[in-house]
Every structure is written in structure tokens, then in C-alpha cells.
PDB file of N, CA and C in Angstrom:
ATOM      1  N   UNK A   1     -17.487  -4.650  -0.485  1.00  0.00           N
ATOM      2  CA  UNK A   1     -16.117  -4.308  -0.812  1.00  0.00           C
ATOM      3  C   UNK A   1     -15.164  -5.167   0.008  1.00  0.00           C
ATOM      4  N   UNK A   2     -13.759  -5.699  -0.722  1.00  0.00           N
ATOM      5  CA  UNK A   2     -13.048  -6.450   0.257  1.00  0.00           C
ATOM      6  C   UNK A   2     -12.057  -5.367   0.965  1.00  0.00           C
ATOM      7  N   UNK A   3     -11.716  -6.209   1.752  1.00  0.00           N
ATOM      8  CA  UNK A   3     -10.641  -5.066   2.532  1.00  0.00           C
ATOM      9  C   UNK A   3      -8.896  -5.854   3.041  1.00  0.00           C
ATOM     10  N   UNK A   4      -7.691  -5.590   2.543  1.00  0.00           N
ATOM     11  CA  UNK A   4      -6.751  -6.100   2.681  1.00  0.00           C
ATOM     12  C   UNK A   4      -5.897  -5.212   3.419  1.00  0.00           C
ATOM     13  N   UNK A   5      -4.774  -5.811   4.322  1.00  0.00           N
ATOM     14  CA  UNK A   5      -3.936  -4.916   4.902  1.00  0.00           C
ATOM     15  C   UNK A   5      -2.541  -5.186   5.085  1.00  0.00           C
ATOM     16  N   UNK A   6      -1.368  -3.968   4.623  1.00  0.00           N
ATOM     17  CA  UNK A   6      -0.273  -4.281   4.666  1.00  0.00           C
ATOM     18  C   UNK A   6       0.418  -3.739   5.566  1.00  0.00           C
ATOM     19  N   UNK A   7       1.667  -4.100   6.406  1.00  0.00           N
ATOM     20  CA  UNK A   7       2.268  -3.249   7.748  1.00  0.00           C
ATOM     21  C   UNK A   7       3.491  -3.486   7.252  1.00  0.00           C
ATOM     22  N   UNK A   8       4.307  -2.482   8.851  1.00  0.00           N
ATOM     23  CA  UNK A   8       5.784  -2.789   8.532  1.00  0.00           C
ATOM     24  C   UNK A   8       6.511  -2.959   7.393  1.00  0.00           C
ATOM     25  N   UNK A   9       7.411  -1.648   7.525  1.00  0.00           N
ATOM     26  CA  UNK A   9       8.175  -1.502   6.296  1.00  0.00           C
ATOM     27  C   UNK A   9       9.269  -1.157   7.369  1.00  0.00           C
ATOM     28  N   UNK A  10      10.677  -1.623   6.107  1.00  0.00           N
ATOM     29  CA  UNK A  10      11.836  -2.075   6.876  1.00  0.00           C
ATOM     30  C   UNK A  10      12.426  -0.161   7.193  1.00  0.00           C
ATOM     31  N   UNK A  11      12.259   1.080   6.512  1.00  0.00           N
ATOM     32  CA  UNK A  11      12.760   2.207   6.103  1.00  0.00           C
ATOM     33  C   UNK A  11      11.895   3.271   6.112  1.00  0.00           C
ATOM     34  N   UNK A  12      12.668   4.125   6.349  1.00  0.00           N
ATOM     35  CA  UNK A  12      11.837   5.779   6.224  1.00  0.00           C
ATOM     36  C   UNK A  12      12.013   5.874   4.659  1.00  0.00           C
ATOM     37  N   UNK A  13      10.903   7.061   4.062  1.00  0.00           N
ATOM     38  CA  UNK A  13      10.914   7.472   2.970  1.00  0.00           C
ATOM     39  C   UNK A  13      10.716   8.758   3.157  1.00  0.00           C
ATOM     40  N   UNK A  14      10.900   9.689   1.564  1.00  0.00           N
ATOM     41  CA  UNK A  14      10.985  10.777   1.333  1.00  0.00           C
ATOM     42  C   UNK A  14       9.631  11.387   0.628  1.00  0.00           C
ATOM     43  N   UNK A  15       8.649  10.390   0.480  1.00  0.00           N
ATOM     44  CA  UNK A  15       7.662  10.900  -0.402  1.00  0.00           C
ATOM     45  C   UNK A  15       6.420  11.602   0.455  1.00  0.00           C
ATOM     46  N   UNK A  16       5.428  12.415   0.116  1.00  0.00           N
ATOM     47  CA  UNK A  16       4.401  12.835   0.351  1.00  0.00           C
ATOM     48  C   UNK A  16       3.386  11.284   0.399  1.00  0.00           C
ATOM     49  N   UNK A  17       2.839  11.366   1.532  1.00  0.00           N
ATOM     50  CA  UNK A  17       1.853   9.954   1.896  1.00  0.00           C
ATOM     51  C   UNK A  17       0.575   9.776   0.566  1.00  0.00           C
ATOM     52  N   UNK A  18      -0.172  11.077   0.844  1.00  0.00           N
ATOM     53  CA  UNK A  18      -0.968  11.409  -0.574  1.00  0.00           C
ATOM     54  C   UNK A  18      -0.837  11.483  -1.568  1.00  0.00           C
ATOM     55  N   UNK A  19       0.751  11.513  -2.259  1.00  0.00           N
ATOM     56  CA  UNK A  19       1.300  11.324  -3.521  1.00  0.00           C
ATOM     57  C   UNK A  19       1.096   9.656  -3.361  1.00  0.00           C
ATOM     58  N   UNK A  20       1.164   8.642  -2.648  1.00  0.00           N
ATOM     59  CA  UNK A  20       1.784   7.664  -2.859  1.00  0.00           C
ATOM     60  C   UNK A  20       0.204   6.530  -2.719  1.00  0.00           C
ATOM     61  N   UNK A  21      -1.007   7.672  -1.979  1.00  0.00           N
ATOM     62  CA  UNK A  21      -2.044   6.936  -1.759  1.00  0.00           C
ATOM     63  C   UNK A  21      -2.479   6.883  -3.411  1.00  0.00           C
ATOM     64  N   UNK A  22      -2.607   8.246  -3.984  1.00  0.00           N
ATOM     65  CA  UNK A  22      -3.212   8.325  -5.298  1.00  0.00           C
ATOM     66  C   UNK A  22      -2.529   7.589  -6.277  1.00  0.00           C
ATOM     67  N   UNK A  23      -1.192   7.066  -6.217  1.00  0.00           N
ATOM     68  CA  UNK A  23      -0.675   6.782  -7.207  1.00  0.00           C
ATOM     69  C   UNK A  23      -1.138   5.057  -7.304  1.00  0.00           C
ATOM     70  N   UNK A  24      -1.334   4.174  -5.962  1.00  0.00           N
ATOM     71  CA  UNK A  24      -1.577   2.706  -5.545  1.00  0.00           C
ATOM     72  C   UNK A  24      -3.448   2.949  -6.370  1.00  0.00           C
ATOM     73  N   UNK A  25      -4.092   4.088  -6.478  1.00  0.00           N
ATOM     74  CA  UNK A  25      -5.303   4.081  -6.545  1.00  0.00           C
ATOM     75  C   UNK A  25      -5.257   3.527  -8.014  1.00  0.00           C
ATOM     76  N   UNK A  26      -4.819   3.394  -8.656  1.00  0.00           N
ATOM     77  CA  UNK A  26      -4.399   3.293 -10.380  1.00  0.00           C
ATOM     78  C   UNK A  26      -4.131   2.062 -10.570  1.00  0.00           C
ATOM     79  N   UNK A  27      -3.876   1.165  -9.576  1.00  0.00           N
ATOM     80  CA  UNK A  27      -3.936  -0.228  -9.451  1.00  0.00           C
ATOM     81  C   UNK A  27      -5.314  -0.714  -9.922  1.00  0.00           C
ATOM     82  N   UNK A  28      -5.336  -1.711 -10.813  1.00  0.00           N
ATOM     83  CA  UNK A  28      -6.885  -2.352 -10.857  1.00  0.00           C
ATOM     84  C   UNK A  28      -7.300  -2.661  -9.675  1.00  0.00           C
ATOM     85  N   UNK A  29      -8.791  -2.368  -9.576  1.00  0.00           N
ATOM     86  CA  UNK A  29      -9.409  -3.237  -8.627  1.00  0.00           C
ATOM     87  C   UNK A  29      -9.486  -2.306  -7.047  1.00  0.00           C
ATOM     88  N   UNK A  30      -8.578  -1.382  -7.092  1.00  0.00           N
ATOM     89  CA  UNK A  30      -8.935  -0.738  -5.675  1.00  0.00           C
ATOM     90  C   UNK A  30      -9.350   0.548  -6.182  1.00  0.00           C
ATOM     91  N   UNK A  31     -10.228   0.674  -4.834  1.00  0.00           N
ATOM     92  CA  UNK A  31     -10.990   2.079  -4.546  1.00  0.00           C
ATOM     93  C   UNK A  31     -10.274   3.103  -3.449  1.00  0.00           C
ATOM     94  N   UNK A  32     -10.385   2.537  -2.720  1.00  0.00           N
ATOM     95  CA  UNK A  32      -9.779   3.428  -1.693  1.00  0.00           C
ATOM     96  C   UNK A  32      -8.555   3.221  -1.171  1.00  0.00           C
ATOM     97  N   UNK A  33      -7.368   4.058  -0.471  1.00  0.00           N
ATOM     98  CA  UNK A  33      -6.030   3.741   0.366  1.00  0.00           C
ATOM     99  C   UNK A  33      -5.983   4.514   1.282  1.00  0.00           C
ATOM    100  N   UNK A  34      -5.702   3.986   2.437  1.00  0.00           N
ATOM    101  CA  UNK A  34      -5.303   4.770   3.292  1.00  0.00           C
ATOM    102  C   UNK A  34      -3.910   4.296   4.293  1.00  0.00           C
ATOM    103  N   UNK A  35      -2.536   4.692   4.388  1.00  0.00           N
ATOM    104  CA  UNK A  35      -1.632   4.698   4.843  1.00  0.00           C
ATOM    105  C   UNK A  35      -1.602   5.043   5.918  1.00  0.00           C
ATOM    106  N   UNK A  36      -0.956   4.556   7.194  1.00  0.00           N
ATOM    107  CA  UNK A  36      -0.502   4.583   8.587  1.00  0.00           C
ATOM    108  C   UNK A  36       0.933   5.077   8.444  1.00  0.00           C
ATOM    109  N   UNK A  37       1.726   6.212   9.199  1.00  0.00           N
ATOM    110  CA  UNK A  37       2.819   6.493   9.677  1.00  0.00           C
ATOM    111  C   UNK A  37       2.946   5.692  11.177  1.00  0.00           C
ATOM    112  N   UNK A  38       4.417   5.619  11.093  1.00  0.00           N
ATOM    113  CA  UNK A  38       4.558   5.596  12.601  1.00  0.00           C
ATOM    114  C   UNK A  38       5.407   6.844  13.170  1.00  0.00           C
ATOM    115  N   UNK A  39       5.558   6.917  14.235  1.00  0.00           N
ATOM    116  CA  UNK A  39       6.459   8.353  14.876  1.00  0.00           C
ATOM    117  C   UNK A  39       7.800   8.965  14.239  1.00  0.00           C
ATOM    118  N   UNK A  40       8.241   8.088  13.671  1.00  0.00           N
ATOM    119  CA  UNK A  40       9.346   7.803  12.604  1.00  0.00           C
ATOM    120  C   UNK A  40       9.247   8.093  11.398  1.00  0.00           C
ATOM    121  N   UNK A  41       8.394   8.068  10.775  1.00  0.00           N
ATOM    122  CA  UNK A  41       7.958   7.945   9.243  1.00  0.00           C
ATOM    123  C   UNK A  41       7.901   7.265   8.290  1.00  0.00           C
ATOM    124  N   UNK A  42       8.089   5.879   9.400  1.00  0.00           N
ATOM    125  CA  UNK A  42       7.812   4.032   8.761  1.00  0.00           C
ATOM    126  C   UNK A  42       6.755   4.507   8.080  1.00  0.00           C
ATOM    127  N   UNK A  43       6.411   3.620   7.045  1.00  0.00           N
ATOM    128  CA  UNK A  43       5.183   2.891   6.825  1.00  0.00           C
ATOM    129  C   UNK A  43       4.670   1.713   7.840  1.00  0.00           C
ATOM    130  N   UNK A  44       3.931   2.394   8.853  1.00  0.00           N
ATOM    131  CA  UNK A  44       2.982   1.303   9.592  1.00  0.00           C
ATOM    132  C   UNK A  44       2.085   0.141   9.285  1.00  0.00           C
ATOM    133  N   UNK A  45       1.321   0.872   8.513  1.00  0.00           N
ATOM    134  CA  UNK A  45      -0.069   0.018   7.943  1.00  0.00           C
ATOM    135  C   UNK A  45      -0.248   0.914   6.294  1.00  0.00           C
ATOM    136  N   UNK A  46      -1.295  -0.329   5.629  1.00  0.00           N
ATOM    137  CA  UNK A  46      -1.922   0.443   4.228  1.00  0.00           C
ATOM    138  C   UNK A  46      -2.931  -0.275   4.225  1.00  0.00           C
ATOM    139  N   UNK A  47      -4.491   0.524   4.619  1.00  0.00           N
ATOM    140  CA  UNK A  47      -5.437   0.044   4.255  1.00  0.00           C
ATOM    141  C   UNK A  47      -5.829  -0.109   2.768  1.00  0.00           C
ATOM    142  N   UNK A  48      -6.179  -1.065   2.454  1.00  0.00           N
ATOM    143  CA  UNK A  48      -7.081  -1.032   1.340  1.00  0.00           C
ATOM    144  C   UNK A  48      -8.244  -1.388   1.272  1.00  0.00           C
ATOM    145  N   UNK A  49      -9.072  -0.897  -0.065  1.00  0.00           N
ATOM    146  CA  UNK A  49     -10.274  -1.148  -0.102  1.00  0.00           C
ATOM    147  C   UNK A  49     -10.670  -1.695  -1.396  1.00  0.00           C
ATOM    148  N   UNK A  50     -11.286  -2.359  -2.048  1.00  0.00           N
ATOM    149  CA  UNK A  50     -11.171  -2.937  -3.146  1.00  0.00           C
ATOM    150  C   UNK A  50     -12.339  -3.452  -3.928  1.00  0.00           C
ATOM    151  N   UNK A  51     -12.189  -3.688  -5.017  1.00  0.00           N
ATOM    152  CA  UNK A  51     -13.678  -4.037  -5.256  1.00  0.00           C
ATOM    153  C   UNK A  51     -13.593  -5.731  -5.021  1.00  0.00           C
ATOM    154  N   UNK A  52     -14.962  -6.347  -4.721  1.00  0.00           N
ATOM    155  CA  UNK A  52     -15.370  -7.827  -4.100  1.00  0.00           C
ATOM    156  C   UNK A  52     -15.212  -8.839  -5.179  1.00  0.00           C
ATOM    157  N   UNK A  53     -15.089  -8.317  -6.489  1.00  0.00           N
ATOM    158  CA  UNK A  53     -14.292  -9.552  -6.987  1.00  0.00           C
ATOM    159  C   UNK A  53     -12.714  -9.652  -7.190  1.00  0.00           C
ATOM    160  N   UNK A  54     -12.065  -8.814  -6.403  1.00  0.00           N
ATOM    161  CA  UNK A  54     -10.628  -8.971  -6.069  1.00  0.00           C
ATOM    162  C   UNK A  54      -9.925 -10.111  -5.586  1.00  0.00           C
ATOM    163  N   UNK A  55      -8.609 -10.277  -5.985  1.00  0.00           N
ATOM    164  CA  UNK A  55      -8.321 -11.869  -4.905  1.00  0.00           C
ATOM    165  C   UNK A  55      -7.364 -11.011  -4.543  1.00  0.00           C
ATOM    166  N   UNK A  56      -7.524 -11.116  -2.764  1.00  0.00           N
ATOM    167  CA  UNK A  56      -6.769 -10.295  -2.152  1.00  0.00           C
ATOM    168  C   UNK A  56      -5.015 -10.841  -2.050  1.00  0.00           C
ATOM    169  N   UNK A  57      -4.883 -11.944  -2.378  1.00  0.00           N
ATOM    170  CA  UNK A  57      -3.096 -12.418  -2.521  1.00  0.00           C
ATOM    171  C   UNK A  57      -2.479 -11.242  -3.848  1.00  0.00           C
ATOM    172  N   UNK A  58      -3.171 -11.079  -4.969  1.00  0.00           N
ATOM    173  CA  UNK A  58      -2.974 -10.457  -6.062  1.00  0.00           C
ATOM    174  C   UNK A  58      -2.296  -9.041  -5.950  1.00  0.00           C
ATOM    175  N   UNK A  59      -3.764  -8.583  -4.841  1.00  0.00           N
ATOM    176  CA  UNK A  59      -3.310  -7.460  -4.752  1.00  0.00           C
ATOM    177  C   UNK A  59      -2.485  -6.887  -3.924  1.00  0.00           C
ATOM    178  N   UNK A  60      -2.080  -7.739  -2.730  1.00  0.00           N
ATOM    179  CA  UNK A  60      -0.970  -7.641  -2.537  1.00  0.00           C
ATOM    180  C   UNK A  60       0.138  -7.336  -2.768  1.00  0.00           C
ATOM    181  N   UNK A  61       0.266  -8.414  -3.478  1.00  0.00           N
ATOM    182  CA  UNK A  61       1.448  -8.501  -4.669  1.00  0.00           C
ATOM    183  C   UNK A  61       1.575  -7.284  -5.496  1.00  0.00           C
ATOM    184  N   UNK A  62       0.644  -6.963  -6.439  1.00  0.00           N
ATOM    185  CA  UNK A  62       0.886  -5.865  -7.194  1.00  0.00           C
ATOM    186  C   UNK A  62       0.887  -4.613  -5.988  1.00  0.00           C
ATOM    187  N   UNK A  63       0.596  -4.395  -4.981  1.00  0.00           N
ATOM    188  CA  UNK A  63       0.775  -3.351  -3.765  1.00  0.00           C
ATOM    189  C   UNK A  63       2.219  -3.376  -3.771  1.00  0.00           C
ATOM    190  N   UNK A  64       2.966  -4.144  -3.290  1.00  0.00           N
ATOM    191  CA  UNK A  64       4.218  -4.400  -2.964  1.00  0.00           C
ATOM    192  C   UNK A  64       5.187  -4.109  -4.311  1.00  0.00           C
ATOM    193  N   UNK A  65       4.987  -4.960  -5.243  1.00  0.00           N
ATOM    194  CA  UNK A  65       5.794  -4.396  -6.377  1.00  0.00           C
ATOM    195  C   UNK A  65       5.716  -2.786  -7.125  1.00  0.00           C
ATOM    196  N   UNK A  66       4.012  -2.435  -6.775  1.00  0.00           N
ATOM    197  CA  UNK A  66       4.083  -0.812  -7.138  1.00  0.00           C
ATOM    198  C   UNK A  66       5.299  -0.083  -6.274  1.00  0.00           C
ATOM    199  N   UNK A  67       5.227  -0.355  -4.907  1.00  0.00           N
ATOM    200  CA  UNK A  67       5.753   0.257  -4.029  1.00  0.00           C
ATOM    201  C   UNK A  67       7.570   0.425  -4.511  1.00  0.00           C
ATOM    202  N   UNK A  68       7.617  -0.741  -4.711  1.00  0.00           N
ATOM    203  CA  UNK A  68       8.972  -1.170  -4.862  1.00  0.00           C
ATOM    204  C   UNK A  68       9.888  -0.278  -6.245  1.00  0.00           C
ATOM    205  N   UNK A  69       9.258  -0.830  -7.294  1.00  0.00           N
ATOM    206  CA  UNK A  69       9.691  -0.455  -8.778  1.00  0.00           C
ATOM    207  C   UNK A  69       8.988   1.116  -8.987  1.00  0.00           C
ATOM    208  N   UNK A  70       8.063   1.488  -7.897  1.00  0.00           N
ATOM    209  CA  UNK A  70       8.057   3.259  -8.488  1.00  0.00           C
ATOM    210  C   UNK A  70       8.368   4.288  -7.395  1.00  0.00           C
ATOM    211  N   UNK A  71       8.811   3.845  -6.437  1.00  0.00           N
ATOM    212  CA  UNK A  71       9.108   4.787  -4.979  1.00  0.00           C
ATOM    213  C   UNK A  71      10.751   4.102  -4.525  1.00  0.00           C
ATOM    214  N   UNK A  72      11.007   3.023  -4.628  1.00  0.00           N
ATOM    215  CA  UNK A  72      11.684   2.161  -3.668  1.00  0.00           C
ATOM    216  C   UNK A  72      11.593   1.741  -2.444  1.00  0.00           C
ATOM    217  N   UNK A  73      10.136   1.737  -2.259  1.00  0.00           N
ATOM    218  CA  UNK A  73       9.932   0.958  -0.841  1.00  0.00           C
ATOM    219  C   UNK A  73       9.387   0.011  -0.816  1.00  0.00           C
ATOM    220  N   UNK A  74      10.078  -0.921   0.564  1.00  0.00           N
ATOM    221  CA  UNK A  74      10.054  -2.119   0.615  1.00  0.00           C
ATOM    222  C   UNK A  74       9.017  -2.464   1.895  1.00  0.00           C
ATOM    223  N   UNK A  75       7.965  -3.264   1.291  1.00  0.00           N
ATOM    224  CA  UNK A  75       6.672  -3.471   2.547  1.00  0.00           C
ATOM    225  C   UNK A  75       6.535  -4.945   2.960  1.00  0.00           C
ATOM    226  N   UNK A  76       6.704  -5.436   3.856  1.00  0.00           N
ATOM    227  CA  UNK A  76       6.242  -6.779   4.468  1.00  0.00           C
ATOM    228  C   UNK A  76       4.809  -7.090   4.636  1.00  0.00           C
ATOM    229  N   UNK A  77       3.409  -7.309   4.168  1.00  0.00           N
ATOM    230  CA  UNK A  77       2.898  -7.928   4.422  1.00  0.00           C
ATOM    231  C   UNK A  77       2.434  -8.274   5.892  1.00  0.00           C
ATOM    232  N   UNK A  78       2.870  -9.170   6.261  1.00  0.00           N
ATOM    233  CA  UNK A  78       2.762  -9.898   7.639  1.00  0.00           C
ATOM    234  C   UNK A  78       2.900  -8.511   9.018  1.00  0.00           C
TER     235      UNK A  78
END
């Protein structure tokens, strides 16, 4: 399985973490999510887990735009 990871987000949000793991699960290609808070209620980290013929730039990408166009949050990558 591959494994990709996203951190740092610029904002707090209002959503349930587990609403937002199950909903990224519906993405092709991943299996598992698991989200990091920070003390704040940043988005820290988002593990993923994925299946091994994934290209992990892709899913990125579609990570970030789910986030964006169905919650409004905005995730950096890096």
C-alpha cells in the first residue's frame, strides 16, 4: 500500500473529523484516512493510505480540491 501525507492548514473548521475522514474515503484509490488536530482545531496532518498503483501527486490533488469544493478547507501539502 502507498502512503501520502498532507499538513498545515491555514484555519479552524466546523466539521466532525470522522465526517470528513469518510467522506475523502470515496476518493478513488484510497483505503484508509486518518486526520491530525492540533490544540486549536487546525488540520495538522492527513494520513493516507492508498492502493500501490496510485500516483501519489494525483492524489493529492484530488485530497485538496475534495477538501476545498465540499467543506471549504484549505490544506498545504508541504
Amino acid at each position: 500500500m502507498g502512503k501520502n501525507e498532507l499538513g498545515k492548514v491555514s484555519r479552524n473548521f466546523n466539521y466532525e473529523v470522522e465526517d470528513i475522514e469518510r467522506s475523502l474515503k470515496v476518493l478513488n484509490d484510497i483505503l484508509f484516512v486518518k486526520i491530525v488536530l492540533s490544540e486549536d482545531r487546525d488540520i495538522k496532518e492527513i494520513h493516507v493510505i492508498t492502493k500501490d498503483s496510485s500516483n501519489p501527486k494525483k492524489i493529492i490533488r484530488d485530497i485538496e480540491s475534495f477538501l476545498v469544493a465540499k467543506y471549504n478547507i484549505q490544506v498545504d501539502y508541504r
